[in-house]
N, C-alpha and C. Protein backbone atom coordinates (compact mmCIF):
# COMPACT_ATOMS: atom_id res chain seq x y z
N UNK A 1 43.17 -14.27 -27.09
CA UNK A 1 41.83 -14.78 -27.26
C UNK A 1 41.10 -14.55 -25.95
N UNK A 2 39.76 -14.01 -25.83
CA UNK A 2 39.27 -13.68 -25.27
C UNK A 2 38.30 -14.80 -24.32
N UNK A 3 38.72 -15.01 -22.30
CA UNK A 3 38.25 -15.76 -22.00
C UNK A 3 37.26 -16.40 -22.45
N UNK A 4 35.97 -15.60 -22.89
CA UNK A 4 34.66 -16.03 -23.06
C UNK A 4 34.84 -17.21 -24.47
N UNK A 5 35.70 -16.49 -25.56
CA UNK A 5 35.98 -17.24 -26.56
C UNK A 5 36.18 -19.34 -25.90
N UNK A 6 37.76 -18.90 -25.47
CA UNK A 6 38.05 -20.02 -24.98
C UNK A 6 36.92 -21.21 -24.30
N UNK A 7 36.18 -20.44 -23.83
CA UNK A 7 35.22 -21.30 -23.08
C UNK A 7 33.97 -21.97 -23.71
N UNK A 8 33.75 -21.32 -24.66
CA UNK A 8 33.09 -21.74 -26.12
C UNK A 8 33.96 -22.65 -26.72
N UNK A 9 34.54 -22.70 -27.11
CA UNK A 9 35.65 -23.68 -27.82
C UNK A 9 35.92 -25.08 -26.86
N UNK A 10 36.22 -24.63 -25.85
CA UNK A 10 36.39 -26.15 -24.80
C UNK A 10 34.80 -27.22 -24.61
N UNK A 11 33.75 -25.98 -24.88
CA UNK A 11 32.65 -26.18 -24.82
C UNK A 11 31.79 -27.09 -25.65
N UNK A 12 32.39 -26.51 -27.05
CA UNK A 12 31.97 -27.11 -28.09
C UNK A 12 32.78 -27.95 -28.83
N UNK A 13 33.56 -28.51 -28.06
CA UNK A 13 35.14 -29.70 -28.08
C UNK A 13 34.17 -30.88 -27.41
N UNK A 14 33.75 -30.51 -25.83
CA UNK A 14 33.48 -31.42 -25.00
C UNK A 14 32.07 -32.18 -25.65
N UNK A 15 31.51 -31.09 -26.46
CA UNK A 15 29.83 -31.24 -26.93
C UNK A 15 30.18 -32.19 -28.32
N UNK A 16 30.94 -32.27 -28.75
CA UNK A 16 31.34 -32.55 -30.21
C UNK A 16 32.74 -34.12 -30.17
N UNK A 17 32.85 -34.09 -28.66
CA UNK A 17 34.00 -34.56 -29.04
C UNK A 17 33.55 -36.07 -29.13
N UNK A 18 32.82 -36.92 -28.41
CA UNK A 18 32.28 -38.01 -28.82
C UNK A 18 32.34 -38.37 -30.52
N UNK A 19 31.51 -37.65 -31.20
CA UNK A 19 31.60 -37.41 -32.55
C UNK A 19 32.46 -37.49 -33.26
N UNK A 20 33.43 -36.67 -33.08
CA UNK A 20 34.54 -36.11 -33.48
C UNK A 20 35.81 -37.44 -33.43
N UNK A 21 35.47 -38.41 -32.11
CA UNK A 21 36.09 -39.22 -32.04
C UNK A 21 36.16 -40.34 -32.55
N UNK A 22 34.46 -40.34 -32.96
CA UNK A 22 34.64 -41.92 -33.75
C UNK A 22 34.66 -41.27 -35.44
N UNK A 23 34.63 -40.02 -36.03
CA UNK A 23 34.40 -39.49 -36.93
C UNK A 23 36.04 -39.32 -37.71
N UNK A 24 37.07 -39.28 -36.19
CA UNK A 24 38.19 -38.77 -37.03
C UNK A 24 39.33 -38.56 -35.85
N UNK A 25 40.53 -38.37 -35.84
CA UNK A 25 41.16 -37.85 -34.63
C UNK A 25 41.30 -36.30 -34.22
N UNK A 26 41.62 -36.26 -33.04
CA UNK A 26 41.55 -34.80 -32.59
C UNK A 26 42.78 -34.43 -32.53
N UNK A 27 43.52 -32.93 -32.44
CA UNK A 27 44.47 -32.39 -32.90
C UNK A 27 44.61 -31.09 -32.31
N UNK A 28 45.69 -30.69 -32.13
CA UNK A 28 45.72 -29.19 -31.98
C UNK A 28 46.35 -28.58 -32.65
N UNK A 29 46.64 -27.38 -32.87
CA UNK A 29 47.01 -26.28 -33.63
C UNK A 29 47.49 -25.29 -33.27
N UNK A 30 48.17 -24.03 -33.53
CA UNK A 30 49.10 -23.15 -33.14
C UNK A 30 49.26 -22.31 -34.26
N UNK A 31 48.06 -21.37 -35.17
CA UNK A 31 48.28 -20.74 -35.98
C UNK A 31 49.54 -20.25 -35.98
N UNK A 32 49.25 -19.02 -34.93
CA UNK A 32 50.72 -18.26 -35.20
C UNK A 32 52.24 -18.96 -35.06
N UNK A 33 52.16 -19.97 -33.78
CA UNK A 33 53.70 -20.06 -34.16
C UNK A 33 53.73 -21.04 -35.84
N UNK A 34 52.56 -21.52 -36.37
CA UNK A 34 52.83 -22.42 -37.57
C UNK A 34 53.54 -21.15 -38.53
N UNK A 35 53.02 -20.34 -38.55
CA UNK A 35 53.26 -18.96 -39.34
C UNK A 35 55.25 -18.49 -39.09
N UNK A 36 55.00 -18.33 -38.04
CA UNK A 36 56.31 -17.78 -37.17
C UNK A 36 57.59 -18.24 -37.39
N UNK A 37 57.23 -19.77 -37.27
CA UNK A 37 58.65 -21.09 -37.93
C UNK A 37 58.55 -21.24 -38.85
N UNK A 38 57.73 -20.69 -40.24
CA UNK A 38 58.18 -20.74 -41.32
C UNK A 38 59.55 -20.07 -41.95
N UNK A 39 60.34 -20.02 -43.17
CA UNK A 39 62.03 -19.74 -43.58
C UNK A 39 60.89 -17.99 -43.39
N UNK A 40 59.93 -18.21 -44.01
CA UNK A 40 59.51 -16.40 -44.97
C UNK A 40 59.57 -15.69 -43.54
N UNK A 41 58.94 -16.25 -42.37
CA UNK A 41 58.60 -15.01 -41.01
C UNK A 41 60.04 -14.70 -40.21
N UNK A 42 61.00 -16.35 -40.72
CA UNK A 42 62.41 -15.83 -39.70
C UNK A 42 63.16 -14.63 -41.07
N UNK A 43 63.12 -15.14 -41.95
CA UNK A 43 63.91 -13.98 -42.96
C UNK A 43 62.96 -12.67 -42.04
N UNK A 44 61.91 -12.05 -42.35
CA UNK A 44 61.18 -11.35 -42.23
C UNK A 44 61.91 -10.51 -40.01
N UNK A 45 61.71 -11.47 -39.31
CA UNK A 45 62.07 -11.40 -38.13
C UNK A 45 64.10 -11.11 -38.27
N UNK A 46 64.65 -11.28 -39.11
CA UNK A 46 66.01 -11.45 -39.16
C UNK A 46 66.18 -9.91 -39.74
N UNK A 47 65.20 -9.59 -40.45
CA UNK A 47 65.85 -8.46 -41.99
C UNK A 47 65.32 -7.26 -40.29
N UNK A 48 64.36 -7.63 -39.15
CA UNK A 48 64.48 -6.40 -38.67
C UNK A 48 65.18 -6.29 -37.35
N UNK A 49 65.91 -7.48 -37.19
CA UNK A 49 67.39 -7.52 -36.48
C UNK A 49 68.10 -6.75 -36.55
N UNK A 50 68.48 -6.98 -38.70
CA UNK A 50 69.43 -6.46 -39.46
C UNK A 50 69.46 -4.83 -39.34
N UNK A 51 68.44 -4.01 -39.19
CA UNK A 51 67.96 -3.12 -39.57
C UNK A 51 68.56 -2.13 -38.77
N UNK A 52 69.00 -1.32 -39.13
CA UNK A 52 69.67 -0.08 -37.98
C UNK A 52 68.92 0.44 -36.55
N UNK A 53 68.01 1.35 -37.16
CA UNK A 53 67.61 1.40 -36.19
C UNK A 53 66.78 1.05 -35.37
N UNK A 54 66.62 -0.29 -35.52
CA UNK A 54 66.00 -1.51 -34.67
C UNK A 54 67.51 -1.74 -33.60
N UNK A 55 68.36 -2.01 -34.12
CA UNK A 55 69.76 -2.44 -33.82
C UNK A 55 70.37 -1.29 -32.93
N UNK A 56 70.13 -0.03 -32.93
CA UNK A 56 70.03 1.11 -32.19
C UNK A 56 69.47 0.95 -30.72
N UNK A 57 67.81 0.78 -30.86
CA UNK A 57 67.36 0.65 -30.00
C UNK A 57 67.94 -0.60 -29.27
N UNK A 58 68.11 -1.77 -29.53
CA UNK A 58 68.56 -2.77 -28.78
C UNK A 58 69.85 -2.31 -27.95
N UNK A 59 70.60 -1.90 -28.71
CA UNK A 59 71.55 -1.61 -27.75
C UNK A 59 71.27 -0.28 -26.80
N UNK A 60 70.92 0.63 -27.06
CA UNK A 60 70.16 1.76 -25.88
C UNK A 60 69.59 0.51 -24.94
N UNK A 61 68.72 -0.28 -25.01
CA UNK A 61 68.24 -1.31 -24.28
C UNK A 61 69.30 -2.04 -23.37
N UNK A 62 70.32 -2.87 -23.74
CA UNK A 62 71.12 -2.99 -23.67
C UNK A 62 72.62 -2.11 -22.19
N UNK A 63 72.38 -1.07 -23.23
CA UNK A 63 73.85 0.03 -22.40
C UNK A 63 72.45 0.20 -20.99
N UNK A 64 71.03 0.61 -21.23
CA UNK A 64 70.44 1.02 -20.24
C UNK A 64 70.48 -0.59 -19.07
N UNK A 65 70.48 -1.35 -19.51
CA UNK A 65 70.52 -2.64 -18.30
C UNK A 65 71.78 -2.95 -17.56
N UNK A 66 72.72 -2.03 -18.70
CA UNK A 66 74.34 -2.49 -18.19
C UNK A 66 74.43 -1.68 -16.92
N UNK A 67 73.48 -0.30 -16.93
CA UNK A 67 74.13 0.55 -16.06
C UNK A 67 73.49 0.38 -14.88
N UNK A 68 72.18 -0.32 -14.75
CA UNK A 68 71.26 -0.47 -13.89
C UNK A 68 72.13 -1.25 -12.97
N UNK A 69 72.79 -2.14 -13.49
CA UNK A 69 73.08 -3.70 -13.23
C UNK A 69 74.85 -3.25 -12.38
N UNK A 70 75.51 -1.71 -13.16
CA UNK A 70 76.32 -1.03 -12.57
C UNK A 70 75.95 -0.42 -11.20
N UNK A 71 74.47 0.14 -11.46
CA UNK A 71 74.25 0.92 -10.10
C UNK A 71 73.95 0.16 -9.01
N UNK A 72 73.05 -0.47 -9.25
CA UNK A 72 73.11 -1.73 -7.76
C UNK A 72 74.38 -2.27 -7.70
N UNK A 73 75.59 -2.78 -8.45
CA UNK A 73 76.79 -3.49 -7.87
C UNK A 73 76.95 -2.30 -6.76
N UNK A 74 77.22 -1.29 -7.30
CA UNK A 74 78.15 0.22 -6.36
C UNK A 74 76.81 0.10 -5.81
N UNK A 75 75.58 0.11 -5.20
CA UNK A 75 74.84 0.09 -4.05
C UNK A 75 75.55 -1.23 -3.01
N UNK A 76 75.06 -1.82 -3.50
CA UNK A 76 75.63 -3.09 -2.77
C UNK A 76 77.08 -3.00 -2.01
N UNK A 77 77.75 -2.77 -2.80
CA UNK A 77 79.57 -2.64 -2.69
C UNK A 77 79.49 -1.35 -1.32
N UNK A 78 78.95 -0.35 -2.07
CA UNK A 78 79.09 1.04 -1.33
C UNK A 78 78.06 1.91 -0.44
N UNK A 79 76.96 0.98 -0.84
CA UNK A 79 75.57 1.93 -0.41
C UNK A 79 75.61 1.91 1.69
N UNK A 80 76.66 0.92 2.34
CA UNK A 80 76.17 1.11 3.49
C UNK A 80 77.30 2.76 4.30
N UNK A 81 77.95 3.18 3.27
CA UNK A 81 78.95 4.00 4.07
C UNK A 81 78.27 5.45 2.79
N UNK A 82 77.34 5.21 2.08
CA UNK A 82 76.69 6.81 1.84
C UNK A 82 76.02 7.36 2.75
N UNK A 83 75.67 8.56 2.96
CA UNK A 83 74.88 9.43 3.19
C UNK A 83 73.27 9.24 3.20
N UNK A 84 72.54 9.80 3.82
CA UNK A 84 71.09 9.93 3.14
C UNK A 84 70.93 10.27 1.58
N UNK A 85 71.77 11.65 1.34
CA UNK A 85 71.38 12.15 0.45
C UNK A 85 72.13 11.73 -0.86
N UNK A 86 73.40 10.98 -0.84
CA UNK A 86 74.06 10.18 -1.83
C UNK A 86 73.19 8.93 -1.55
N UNK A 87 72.28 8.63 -0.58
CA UNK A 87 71.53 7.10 -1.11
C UNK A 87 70.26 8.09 -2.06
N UNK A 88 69.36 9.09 -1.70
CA UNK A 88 68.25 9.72 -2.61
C UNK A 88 68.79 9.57 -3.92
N UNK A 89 70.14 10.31 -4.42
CA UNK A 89 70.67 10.45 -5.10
C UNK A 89 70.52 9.27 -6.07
N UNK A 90 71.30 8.19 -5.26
CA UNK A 90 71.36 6.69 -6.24
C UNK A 90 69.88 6.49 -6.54
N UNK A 91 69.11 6.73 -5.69
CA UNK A 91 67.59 6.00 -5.90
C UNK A 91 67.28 6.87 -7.41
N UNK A 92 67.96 7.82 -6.90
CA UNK A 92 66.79 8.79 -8.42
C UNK A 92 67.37 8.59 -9.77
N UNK A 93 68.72 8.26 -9.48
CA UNK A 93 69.62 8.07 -10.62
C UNK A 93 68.61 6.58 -11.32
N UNK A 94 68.54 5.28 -10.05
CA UNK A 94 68.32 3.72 -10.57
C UNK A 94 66.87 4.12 -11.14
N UNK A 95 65.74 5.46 -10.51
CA UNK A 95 64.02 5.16 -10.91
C UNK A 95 64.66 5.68 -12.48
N UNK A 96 64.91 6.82 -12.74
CA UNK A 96 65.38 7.47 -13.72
C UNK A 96 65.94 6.07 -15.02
N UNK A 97 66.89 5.69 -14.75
CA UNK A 97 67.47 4.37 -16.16
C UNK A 97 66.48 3.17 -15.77
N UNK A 98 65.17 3.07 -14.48
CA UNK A 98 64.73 1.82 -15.05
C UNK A 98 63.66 2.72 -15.89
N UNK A 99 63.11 3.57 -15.73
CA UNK A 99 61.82 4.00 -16.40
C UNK A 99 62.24 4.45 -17.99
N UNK A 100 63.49 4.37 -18.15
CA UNK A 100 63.99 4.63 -19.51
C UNK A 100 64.10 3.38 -19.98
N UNK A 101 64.85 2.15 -19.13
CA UNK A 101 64.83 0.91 -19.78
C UNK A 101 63.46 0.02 -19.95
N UNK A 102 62.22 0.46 -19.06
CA UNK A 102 60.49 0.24 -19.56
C UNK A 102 60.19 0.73 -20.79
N UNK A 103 61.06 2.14 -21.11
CA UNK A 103 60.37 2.92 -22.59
C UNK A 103 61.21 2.27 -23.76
N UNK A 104 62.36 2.06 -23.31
CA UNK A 104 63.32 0.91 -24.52
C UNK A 104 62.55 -0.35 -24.82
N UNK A 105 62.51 -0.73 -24.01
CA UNK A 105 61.71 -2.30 -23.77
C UNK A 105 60.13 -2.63 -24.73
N UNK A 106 59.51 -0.84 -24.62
CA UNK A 106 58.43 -1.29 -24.57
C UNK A 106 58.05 -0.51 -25.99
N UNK A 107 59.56 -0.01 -26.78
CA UNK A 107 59.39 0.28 -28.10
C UNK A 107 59.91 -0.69 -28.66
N UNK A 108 60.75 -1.69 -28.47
CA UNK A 108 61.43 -3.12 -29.17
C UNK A 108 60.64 -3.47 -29.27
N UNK A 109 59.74 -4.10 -28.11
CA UNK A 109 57.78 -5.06 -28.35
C UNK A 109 57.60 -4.26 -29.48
N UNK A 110 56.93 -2.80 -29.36
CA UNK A 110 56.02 -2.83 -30.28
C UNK A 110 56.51 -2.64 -31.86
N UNK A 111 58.31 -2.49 -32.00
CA UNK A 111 58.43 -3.19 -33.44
C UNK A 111 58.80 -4.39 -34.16
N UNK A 112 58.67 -5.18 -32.42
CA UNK A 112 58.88 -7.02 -33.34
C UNK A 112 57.52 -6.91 -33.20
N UNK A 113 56.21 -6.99 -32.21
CA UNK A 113 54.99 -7.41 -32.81
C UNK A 113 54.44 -7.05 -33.90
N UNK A 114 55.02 -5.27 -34.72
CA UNK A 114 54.15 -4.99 -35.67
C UNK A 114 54.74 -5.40 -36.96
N UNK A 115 55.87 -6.28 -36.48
CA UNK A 115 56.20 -7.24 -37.79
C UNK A 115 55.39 -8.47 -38.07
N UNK A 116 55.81 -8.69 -36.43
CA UNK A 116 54.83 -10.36 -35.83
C UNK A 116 53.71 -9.82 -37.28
N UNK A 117 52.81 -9.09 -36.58
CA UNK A 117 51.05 -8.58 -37.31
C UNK A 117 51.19 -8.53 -38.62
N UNK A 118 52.25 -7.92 -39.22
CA UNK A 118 52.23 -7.99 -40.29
C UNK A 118 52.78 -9.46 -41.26
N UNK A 119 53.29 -10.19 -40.70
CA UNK A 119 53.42 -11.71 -41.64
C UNK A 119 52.07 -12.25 -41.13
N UNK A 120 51.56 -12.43 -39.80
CA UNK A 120 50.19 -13.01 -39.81
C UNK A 120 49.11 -12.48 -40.96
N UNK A 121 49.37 -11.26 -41.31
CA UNK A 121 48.31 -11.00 -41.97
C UNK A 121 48.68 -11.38 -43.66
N UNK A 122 50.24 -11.24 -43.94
CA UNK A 122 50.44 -11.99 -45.08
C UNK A 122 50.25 -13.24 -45.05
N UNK A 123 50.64 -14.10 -44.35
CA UNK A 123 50.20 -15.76 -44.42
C UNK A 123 49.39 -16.30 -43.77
N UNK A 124 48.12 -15.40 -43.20
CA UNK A 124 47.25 -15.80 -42.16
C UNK A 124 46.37 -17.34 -43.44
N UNK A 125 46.11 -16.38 -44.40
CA UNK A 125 45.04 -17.52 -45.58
C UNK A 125 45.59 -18.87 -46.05
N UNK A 126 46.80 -18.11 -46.45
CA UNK A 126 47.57 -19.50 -46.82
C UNK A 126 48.01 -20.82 -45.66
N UNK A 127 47.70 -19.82 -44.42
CA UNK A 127 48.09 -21.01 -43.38
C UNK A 127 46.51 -21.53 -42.88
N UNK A 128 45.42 -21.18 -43.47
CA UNK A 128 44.17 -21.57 -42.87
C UNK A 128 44.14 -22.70 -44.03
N UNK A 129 44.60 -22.63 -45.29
CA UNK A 129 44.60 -23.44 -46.27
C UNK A 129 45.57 -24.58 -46.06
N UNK A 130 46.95 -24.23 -45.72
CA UNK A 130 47.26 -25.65 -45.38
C UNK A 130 47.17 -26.27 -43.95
N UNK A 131 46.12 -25.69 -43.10
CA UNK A 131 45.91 -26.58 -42.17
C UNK A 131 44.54 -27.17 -42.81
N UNK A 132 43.78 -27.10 -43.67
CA UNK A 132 43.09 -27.59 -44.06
C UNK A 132 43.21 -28.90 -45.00
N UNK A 133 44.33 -28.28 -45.58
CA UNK A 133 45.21 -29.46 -46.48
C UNK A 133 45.53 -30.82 -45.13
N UNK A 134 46.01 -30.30 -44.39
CA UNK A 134 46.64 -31.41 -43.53
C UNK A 134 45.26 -31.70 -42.71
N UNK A 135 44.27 -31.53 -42.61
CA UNK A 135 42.85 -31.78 -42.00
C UNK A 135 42.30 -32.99 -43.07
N UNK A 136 42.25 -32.63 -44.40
CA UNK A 136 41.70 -33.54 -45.18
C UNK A 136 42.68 -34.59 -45.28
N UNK A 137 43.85 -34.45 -45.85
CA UNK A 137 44.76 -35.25 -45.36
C UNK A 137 44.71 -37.06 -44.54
N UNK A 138 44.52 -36.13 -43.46
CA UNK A 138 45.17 -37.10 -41.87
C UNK A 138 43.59 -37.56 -41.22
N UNK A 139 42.57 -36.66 -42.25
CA UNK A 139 41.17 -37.58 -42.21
C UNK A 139 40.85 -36.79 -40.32
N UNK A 140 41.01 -35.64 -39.73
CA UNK A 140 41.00 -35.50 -38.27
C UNK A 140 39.47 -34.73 -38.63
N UNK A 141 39.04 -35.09 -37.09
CA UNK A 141 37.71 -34.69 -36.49
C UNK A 141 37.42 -33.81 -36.48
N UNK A 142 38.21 -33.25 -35.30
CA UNK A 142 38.32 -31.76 -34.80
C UNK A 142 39.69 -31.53 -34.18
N UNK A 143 39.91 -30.21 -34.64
CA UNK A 143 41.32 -29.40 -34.50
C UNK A 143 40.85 -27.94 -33.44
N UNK A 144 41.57 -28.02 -32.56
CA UNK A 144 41.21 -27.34 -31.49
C UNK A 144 42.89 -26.39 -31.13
N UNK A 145 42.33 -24.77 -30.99
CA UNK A 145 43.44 -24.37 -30.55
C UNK A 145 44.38 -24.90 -29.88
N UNK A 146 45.63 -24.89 -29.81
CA UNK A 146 46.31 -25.20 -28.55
C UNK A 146 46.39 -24.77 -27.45
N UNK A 147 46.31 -23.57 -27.70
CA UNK A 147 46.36 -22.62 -26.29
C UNK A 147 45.26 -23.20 -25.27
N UNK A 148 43.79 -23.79 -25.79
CA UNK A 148 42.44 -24.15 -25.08
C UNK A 148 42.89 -25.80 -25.01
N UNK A 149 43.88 -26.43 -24.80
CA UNK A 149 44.04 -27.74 -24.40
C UNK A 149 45.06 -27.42 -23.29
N UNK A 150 44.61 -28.53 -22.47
CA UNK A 150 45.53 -28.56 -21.07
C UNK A 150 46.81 -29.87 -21.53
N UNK A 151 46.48 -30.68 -22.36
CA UNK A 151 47.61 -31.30 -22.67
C UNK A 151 47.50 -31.90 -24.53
N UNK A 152 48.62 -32.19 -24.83
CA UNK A 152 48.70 -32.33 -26.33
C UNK A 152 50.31 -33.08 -26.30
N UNK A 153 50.27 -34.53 -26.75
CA UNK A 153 51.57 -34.56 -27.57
C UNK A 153 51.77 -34.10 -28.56
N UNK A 154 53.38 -34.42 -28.91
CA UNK A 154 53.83 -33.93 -30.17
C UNK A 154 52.58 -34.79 -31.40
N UNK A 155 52.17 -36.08 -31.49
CA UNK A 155 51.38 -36.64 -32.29
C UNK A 155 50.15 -36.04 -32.37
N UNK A 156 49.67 -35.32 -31.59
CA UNK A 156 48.77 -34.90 -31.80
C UNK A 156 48.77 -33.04 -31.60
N UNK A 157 49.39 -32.40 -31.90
CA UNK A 157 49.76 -31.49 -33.29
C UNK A 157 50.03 -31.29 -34.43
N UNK A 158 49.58 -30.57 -34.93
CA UNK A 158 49.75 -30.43 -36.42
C UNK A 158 50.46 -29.08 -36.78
N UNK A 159 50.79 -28.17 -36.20
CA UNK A 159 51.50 -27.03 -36.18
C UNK A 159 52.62 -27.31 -36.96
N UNK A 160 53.88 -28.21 -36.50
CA UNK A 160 55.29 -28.43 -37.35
C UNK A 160 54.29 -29.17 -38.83
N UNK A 161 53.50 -29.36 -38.89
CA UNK A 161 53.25 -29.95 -40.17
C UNK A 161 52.64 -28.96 -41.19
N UNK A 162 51.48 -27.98 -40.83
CA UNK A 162 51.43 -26.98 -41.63
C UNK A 162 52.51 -26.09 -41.68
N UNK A 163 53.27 -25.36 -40.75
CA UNK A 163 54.87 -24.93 -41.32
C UNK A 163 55.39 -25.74 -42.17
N UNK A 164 55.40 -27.07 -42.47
CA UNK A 164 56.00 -27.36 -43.72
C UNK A 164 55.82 -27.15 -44.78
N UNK A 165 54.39 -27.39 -44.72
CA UNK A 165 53.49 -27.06 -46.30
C UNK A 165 53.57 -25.79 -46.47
N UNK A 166 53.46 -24.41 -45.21
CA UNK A 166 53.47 -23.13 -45.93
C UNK A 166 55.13 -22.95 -46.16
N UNK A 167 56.11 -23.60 -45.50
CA UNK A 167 57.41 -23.50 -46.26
C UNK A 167 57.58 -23.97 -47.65
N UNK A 168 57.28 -25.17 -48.21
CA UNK A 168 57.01 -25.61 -49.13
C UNK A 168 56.58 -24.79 -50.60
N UNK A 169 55.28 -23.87 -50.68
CA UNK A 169 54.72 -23.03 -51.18
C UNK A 169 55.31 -22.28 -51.46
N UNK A 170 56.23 -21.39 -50.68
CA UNK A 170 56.91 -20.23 -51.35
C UNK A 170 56.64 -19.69 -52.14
């Protein structure tokens, strides 16, 4: 969410919240993880665990950290009785497996987020609906991101409570 957003929102919290307070209680919210901890997004997050070559890449990820984590021990252990050119050597070997373990790394992100994107966009409605359900409900004022609050108890979230209702639904 985009600073400017946020600052609108805190804005029109602070402008509203008088109101809001004798009108109803205030609350926060957590679309996505409400989405995220539902059974449908961990099946969904699990089936691309399961998945080969998701499970491929992790371990390339994986063997590439083992060896990194190999080459500094043998630096450490050995690096003060090499050479100049057996230390170049190690250096080019360690830039070489980290810039491979950045391109591992940074193809895992982009196929758990474009799962992430894709259940938000399957249960984005249904979760605007039962936070609405739990709005009429619990009789609240105003419901304000979480991310734009500096503090929130557990009582005053509603996140584990719409994950129930969109678990519920199925």
């Amino acid at each position: 969410m985009g600073m400017m957003k946020k600052i609108s929102i805190v804005l029109a919290a602070l402008m509203f919240s008088a109101g809001a307070l004798a009108e109803g209680k205030v609350v926060v919210f957590n679309m996505q993880a409400a989405i995220i901890q539902t059974e449908a997004a961990k099946k969904s997050l699990q089936a691309l665990d399961a998945d080969p070559e998701f499970a491929q890449m992790k371990a390339k990820f994986e063997g590439l950290r083992a060896d990194l984590m190999s080459l500094d021990k043998d630096a450490q252990t050995n690096g003060m009785t090499w050479s100049p050119e057996k230390k170049a050597e190690h250096r080019k070997k360690v830039d070489y497996k980290s810039a491979d373990l950045k391109l591992a790394a940074e193809k895992l992100k982009a196929e758990r987020n474009a799962v992430v994107k894709k259940i938000m966009q399957e249960h984005g409605k249904k979760a605007q609906e039962a936070m609405n359900q739990v709005v009429t409900a619990e009789g609240l004022g105003l419901v304000l991101d979480s991310s734009v609050a500096y503090f929130a108890d557990a009582k005053h979230d509603i996140t584990a409570k719409v994950t129930e209702k969109l678990n519920k639904r199925k």
